[in-house]
N, C-alpha and C. Protein backbone atom coordinates (compact mmCIF):
# COMPACT_ATOMS: atom_id res chain seq x y z
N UNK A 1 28.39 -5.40 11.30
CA UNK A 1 29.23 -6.12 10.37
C UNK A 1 29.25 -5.38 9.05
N UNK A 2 30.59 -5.10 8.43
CA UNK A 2 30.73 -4.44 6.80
C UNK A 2 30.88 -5.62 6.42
N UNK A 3 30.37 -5.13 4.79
CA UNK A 3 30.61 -5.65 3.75
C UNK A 3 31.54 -5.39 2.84
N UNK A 4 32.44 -6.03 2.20
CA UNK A 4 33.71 -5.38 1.35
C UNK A 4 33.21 -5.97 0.16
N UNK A 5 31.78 -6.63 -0.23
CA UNK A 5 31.54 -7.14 -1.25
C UNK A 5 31.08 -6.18 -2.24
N UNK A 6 31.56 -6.21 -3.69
CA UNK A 6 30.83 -5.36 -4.60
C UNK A 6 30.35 -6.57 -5.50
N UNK A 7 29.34 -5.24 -6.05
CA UNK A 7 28.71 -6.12 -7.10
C UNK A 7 28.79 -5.23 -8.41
N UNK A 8 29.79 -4.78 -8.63
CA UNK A 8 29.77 -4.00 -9.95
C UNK A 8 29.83 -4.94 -11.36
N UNK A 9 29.15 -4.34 -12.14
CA UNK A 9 28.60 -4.78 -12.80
C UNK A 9 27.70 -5.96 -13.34
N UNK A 10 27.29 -6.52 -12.10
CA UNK A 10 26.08 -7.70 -11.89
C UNK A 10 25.05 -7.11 -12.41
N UNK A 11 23.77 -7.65 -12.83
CA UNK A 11 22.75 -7.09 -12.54
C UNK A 11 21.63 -8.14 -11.75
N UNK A 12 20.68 -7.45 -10.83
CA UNK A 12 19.73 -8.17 -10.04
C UNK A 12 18.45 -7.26 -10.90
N UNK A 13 17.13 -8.40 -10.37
CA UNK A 13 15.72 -8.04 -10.81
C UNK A 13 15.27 -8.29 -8.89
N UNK A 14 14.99 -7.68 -8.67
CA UNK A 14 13.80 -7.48 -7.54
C UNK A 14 12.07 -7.03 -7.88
N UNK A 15 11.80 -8.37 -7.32
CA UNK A 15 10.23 -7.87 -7.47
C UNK A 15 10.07 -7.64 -5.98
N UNK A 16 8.48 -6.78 -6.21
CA UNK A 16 8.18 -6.36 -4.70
C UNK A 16 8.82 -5.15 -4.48
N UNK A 17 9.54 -4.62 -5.44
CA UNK A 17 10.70 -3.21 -5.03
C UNK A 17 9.95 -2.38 -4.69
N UNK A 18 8.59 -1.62 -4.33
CA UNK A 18 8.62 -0.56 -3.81
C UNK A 18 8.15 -0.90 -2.14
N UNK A 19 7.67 -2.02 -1.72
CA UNK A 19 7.49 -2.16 -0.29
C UNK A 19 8.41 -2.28 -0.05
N UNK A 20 8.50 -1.92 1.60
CA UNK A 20 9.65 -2.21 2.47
C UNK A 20 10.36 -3.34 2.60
N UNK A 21 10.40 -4.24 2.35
CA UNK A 21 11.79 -5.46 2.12
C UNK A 21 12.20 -4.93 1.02
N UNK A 22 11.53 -5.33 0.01
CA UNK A 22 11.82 -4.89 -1.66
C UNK A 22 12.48 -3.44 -1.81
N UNK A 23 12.12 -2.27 -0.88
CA UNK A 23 13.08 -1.22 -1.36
C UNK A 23 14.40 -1.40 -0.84
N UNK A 24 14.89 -2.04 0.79
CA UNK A 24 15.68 -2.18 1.31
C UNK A 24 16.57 -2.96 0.34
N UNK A 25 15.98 -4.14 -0.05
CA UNK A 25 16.93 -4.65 -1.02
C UNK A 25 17.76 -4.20 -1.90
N UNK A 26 16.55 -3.27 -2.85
CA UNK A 26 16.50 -2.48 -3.84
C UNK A 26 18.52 -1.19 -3.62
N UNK A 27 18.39 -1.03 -2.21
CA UNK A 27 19.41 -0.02 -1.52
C UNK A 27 20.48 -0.91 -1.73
N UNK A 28 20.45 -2.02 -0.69
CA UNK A 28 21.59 -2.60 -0.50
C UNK A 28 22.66 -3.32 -1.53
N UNK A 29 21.38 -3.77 -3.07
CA UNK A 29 22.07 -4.07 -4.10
C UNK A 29 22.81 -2.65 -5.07
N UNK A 30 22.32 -1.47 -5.06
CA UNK A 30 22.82 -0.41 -5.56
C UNK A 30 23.54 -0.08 -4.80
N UNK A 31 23.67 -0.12 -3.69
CA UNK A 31 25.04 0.49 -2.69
C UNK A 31 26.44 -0.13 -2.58
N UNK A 32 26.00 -1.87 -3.51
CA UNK A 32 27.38 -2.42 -3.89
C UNK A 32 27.63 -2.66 -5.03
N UNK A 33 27.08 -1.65 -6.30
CA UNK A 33 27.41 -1.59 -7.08
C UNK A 33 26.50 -1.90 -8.15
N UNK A 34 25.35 -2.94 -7.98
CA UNK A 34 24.88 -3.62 -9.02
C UNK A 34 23.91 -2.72 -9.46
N UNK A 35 23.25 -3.37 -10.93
CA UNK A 35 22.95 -2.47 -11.85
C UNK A 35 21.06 -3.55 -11.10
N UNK A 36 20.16 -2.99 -11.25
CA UNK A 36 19.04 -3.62 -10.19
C UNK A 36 17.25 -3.33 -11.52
N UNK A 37 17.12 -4.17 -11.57
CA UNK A 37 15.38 -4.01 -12.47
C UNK A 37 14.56 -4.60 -11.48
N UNK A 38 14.20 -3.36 -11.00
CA UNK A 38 13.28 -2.97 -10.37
C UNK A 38 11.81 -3.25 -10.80
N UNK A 39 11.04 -4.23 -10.38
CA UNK A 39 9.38 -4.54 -10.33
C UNK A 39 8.24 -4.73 -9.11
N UNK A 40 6.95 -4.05 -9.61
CA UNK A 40 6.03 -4.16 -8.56
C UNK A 40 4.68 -3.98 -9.22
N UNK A 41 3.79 -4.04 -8.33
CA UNK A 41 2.74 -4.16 -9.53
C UNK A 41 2.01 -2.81 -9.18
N UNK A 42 2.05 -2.28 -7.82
CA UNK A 42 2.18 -1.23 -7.07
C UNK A 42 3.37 0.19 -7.64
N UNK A 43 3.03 0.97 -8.62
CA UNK A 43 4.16 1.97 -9.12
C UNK A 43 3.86 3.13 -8.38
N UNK A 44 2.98 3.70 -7.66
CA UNK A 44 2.85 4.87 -7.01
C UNK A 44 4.42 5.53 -6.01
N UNK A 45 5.12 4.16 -5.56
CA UNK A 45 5.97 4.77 -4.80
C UNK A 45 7.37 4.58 -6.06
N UNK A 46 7.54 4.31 -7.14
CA UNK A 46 8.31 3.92 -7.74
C UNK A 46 9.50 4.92 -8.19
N UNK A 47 8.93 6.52 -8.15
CA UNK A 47 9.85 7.77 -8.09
C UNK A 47 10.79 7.87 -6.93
N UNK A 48 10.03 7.95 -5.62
CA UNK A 48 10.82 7.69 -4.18
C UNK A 48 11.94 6.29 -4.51
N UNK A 49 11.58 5.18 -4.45
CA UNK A 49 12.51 4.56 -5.42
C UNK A 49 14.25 4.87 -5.77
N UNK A 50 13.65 5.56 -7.27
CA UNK A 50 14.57 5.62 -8.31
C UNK A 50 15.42 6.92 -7.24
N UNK A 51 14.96 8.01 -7.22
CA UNK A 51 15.04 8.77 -6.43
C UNK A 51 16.81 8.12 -5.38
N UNK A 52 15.50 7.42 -4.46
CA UNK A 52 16.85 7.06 -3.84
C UNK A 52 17.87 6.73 -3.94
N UNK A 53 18.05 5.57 -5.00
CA UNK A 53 19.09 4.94 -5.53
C UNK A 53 19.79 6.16 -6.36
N UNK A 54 19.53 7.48 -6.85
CA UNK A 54 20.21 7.76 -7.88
C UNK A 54 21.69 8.36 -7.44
N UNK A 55 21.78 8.46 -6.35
CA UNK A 55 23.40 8.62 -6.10
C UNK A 55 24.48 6.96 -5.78
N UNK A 56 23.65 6.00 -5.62
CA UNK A 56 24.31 4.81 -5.57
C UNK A 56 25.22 4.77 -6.42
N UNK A 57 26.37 3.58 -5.96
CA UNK A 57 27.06 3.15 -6.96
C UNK A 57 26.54 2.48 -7.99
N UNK A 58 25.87 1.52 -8.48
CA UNK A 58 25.18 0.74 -9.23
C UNK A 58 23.78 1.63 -9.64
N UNK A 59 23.07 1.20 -10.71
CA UNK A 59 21.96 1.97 -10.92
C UNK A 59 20.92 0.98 -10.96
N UNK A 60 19.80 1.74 -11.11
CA UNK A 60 18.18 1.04 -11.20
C UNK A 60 16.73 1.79 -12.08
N UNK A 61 16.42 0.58 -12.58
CA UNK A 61 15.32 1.07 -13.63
C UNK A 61 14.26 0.11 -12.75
N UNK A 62 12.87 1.28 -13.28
CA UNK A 62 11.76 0.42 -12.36
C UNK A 62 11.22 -0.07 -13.63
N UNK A 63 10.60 -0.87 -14.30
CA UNK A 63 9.64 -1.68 -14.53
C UNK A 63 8.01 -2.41 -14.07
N UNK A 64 6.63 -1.41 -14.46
CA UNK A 64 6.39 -2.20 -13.50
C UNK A 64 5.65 -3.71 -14.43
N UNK A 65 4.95 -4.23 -13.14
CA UNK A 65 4.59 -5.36 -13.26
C UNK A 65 4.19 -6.45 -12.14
N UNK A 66 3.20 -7.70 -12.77
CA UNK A 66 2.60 -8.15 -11.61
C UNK A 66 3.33 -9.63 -12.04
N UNK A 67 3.85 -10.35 -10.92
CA UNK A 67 4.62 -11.57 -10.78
C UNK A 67 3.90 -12.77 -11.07
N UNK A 68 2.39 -12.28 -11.13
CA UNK A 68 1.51 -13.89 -11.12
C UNK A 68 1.39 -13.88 -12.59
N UNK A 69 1.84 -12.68 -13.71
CA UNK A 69 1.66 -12.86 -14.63
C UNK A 69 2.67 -12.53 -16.01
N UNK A 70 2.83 -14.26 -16.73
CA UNK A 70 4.42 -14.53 -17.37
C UNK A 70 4.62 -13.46 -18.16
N UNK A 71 3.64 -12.93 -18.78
CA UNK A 71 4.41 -11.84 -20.01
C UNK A 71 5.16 -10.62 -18.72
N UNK A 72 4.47 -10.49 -17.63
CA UNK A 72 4.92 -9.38 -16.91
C UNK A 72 6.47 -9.93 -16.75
N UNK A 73 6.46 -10.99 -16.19
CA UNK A 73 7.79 -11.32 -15.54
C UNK A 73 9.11 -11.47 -16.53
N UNK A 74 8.79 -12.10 -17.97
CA UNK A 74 9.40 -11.97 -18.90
C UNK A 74 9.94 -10.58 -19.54
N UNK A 75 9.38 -9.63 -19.40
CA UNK A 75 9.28 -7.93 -19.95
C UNK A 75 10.28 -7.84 -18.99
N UNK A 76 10.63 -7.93 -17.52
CA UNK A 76 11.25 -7.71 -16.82
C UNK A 76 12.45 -8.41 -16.78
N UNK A 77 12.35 -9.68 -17.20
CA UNK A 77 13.90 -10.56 -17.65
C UNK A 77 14.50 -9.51 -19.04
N UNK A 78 13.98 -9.54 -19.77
CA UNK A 78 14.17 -8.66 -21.19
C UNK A 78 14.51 -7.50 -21.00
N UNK A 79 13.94 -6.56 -20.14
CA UNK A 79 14.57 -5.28 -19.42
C UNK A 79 15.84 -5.38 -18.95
N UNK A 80 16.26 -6.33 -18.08
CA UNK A 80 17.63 -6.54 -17.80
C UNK A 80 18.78 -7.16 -18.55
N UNK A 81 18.14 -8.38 -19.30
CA UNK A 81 19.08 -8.84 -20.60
C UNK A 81 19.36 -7.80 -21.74
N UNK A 82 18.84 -6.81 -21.73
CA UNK A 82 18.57 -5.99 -23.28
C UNK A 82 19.14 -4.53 -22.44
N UNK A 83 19.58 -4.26 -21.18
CA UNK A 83 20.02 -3.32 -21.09
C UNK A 83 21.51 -3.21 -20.81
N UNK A 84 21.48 -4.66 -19.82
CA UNK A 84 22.93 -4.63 -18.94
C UNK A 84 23.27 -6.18 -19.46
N UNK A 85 23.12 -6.71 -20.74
CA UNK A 85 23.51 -8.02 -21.24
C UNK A 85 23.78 -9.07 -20.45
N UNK A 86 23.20 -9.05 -19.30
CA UNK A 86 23.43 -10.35 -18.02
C UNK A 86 22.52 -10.19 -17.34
N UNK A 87 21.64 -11.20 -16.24
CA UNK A 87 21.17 -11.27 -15.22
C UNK A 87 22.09 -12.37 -14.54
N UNK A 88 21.83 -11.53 -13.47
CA UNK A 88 23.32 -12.58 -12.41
C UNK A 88 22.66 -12.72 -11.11
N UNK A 89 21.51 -12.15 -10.64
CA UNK A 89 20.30 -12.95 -9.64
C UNK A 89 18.82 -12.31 -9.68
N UNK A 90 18.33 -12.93 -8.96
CA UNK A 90 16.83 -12.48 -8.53
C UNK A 90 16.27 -12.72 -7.19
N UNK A 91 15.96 -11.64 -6.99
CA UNK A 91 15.47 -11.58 -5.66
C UNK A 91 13.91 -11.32 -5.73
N UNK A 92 13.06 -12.81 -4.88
CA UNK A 92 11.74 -12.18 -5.46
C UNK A 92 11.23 -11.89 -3.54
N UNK A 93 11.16 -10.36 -3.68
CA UNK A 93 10.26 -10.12 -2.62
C UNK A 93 9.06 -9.61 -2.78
N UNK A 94 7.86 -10.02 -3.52
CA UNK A 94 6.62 -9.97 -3.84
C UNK A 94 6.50 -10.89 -3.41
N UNK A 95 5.29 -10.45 -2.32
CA UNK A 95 4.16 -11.65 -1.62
C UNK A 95 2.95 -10.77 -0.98
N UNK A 96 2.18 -11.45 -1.22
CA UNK A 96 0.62 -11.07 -0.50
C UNK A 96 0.01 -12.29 1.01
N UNK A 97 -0.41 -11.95 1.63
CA UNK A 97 -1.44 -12.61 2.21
C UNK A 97 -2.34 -11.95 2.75
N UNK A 98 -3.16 -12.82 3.36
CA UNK A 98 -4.69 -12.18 4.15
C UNK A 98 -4.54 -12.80 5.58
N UNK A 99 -3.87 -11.96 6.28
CA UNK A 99 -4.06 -12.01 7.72
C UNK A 99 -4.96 -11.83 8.35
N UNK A 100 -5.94 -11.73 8.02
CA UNK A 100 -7.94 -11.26 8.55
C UNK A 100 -8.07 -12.49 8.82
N UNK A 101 -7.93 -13.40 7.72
CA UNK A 101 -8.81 -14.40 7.64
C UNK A 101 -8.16 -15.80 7.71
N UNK A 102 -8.19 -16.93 8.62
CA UNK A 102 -7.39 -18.48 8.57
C UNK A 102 -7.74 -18.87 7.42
N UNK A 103 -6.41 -19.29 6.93
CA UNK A 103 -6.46 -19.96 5.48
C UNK A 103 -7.18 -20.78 5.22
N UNK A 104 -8.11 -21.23 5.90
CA UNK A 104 -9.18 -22.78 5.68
C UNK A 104 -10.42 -21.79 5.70
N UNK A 105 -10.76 -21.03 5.85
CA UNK A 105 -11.57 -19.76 5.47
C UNK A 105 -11.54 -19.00 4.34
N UNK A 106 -9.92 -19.35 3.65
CA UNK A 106 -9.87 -18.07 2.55
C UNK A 106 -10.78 -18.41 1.48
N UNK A 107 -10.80 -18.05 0.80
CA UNK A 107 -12.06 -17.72 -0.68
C UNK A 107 -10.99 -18.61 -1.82
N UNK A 108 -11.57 -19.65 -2.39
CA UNK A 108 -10.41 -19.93 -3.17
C UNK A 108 -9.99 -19.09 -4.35
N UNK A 109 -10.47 -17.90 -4.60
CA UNK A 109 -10.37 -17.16 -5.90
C UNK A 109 -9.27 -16.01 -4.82
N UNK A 110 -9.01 -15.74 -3.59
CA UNK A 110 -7.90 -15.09 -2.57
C UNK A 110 -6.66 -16.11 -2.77
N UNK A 111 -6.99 -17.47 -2.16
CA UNK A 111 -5.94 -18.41 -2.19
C UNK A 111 -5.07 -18.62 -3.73
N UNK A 112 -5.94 -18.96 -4.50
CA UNK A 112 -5.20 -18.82 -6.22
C UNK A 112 -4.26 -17.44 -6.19
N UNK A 113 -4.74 -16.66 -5.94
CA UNK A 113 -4.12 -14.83 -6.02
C UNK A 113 -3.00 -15.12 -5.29
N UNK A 114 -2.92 -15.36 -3.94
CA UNK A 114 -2.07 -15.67 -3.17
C UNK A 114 -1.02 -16.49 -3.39
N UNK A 115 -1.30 -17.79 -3.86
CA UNK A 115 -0.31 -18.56 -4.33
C UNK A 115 0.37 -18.33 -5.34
N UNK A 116 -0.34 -17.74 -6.77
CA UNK A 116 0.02 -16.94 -7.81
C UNK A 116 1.38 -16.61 -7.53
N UNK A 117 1.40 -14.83 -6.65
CA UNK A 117 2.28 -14.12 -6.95
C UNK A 117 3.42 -14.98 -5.46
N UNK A 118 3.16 -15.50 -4.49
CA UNK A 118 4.57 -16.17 -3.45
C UNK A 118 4.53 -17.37 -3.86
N UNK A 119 4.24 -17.77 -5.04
CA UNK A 119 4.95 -19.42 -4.90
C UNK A 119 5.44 -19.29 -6.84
């Protein structure tokens, strides 16, 4: 199935952008145009990233940052209001869990962390 949808001149914030949902996203919103602020708390892959997107139609700035914490997430609203004068969605794909261990097992100082950054 195509898409004939653009998004030129929108801008999106994705958190989670350098793992795999989060970069895919990261593609599919620059490939229809939109302008994308990019966050993770994880920056090691954040060149591969930018990298990719830089022939897209739409562009992307990484930012990083951790979602469980407000000044982070705010710096990242402000990145996009103060560059491209709109935010027009958010996509949050930052999430953690601990698949080792059944949640009635987890450590509540894991569970707080956990809930933190996916809820």
């Amino acid at each position: 199935m195509s898409s004939t949808t653009t998004l030129d001149g929108r801008t999106a914030v994705v958190t989670g952008a350098t793992g795999g949902m989060g970069r895919a996203i990261v593609a599919a919103l620059v490939g229809s145009g939109a302008n994308v602020v990019a966050t993770d708390r994880d920056d090691r892959h954040a060149d591969a990233l930018l990298a990719s997107a830089a022939d897209a139609p739409g562009g992307v700035v990484f930012v990083p940052g951790d979602v469980s914490i407000a000044d982070d997430v705010a710096a990242v609203v402000d990145e996009a209001t103060s560059r491209h004068g709109r935010l027009d969605c958010a996509v949050n794909a930052a999430a953690i869990e601990f698949e080792t261990v059944p949640l009635a097992d987890c450590a509540d100082d894991d569970f707080d962390r956990m809930m933190a950054v996916n809820v």
